[in-house]
N, C-alpha and C. Protein backbone atom coordinates (compact mmCIF):
# COMPACT_ATOMS: atom_id res chain seq x y z
N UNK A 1 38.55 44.89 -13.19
CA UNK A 1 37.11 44.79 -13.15
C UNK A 1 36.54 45.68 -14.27
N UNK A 2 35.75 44.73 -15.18
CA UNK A 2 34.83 45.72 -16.09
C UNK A 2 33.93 47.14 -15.34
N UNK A 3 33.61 47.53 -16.47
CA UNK A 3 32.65 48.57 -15.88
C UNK A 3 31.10 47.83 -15.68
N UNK A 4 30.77 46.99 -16.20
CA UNK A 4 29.34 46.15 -15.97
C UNK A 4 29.74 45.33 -15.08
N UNK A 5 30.74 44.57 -14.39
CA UNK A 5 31.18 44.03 -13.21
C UNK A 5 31.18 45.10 -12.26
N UNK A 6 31.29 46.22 -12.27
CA UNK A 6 31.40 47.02 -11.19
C UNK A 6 29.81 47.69 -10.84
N UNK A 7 29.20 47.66 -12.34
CA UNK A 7 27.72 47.91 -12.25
C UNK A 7 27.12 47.15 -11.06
N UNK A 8 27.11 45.96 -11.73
CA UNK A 8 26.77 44.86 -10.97
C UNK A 8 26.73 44.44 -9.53
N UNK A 9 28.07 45.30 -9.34
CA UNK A 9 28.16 44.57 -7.61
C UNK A 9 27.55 45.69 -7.04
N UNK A 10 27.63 47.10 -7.66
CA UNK A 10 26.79 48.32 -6.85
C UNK A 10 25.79 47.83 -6.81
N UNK A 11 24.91 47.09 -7.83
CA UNK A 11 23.43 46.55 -7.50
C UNK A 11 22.90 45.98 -6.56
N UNK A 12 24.10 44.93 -6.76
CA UNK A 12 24.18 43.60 -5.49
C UNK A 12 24.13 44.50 -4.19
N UNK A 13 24.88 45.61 -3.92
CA UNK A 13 25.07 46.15 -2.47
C UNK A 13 23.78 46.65 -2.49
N UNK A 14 23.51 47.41 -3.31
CA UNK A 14 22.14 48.57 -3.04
C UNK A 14 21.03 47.45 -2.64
N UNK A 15 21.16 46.32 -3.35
CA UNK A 15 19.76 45.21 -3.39
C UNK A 15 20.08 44.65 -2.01
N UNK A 16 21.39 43.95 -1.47
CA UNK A 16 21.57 43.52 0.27
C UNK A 16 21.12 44.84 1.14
N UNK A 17 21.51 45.99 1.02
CA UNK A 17 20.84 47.04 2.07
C UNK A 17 19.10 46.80 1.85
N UNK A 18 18.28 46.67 1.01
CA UNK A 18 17.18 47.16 0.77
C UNK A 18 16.86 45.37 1.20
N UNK A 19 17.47 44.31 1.21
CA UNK A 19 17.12 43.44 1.98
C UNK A 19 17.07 43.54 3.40
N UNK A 20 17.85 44.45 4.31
CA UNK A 20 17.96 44.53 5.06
C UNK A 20 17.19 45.39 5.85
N UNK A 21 17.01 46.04 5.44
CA UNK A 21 16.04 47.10 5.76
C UNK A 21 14.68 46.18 5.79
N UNK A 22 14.24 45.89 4.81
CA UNK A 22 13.15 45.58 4.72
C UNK A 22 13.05 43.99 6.09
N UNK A 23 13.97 43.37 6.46
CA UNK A 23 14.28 42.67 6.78
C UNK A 23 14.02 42.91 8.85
N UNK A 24 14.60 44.19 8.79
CA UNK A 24 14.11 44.65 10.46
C UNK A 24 12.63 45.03 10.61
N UNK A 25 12.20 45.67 9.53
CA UNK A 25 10.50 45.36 9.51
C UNK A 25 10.20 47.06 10.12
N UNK A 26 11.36 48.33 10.11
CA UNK A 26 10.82 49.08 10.86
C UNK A 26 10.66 50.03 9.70
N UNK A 27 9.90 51.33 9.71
CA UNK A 27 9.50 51.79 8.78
C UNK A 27 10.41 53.29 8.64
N UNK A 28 10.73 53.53 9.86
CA UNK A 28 11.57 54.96 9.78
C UNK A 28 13.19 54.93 10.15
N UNK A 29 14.11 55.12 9.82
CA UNK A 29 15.46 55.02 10.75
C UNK A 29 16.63 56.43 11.06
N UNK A 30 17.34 56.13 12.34
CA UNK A 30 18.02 57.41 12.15
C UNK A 30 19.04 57.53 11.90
N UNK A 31 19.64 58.41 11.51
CA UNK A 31 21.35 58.20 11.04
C UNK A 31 22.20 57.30 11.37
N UNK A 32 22.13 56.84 12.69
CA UNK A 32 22.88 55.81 13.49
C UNK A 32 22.40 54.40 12.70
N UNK A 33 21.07 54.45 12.49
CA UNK A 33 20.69 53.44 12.68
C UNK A 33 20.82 52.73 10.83
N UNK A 34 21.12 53.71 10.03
CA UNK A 34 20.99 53.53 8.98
C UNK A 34 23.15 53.00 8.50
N UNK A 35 23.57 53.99 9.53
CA UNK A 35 25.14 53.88 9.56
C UNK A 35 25.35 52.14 9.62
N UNK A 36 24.25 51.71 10.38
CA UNK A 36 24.72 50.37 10.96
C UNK A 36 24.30 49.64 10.14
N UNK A 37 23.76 49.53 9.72
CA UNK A 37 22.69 48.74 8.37
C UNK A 37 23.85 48.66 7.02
N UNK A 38 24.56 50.12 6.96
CA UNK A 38 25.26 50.08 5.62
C UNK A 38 27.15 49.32 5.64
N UNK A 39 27.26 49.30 7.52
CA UNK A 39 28.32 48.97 8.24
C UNK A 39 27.96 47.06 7.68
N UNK A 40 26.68 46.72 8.25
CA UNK A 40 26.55 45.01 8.09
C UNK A 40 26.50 44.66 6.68
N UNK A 41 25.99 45.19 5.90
CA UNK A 41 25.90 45.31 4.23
C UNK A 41 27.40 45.25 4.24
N UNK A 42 28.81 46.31 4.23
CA UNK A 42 29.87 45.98 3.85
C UNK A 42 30.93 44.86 4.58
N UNK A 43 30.59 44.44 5.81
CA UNK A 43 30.81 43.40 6.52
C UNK A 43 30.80 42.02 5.64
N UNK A 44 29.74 41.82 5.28
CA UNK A 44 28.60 40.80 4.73
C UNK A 44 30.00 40.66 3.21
N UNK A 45 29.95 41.61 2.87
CA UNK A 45 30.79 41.60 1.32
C UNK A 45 31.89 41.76 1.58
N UNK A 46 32.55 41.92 2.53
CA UNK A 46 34.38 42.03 2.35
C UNK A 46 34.37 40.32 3.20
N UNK A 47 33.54 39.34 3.33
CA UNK A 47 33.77 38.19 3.79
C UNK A 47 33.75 37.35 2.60
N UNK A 48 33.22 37.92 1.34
CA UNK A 48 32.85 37.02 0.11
C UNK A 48 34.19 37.35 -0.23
């Protein structure tokens, strides 16, 4: 993997969390709740 292929997919992840987030609609979260968010984000990508 290039280094701009690897750029890239960090984007892709950072951009699916910040879909997701924005996606539950809540405005504050707590550690747990953020654990789980970053748990479905890498779920989501080790299926691609």
């Amino acid at each position: 993997m290039t280094e701009k292929e690897r750029t890239d997919t960090q984007l892709a992840t950072l951009y699916d969390l910040r879909l997701q987030i924005k996606k539950s609609g809540k405005e504050t979260y707590t550690t747990e709740e953020l654990f789980e968010l970053l748990d479905t984000v890498a779920q989501e990508k080790s299926k691609k």
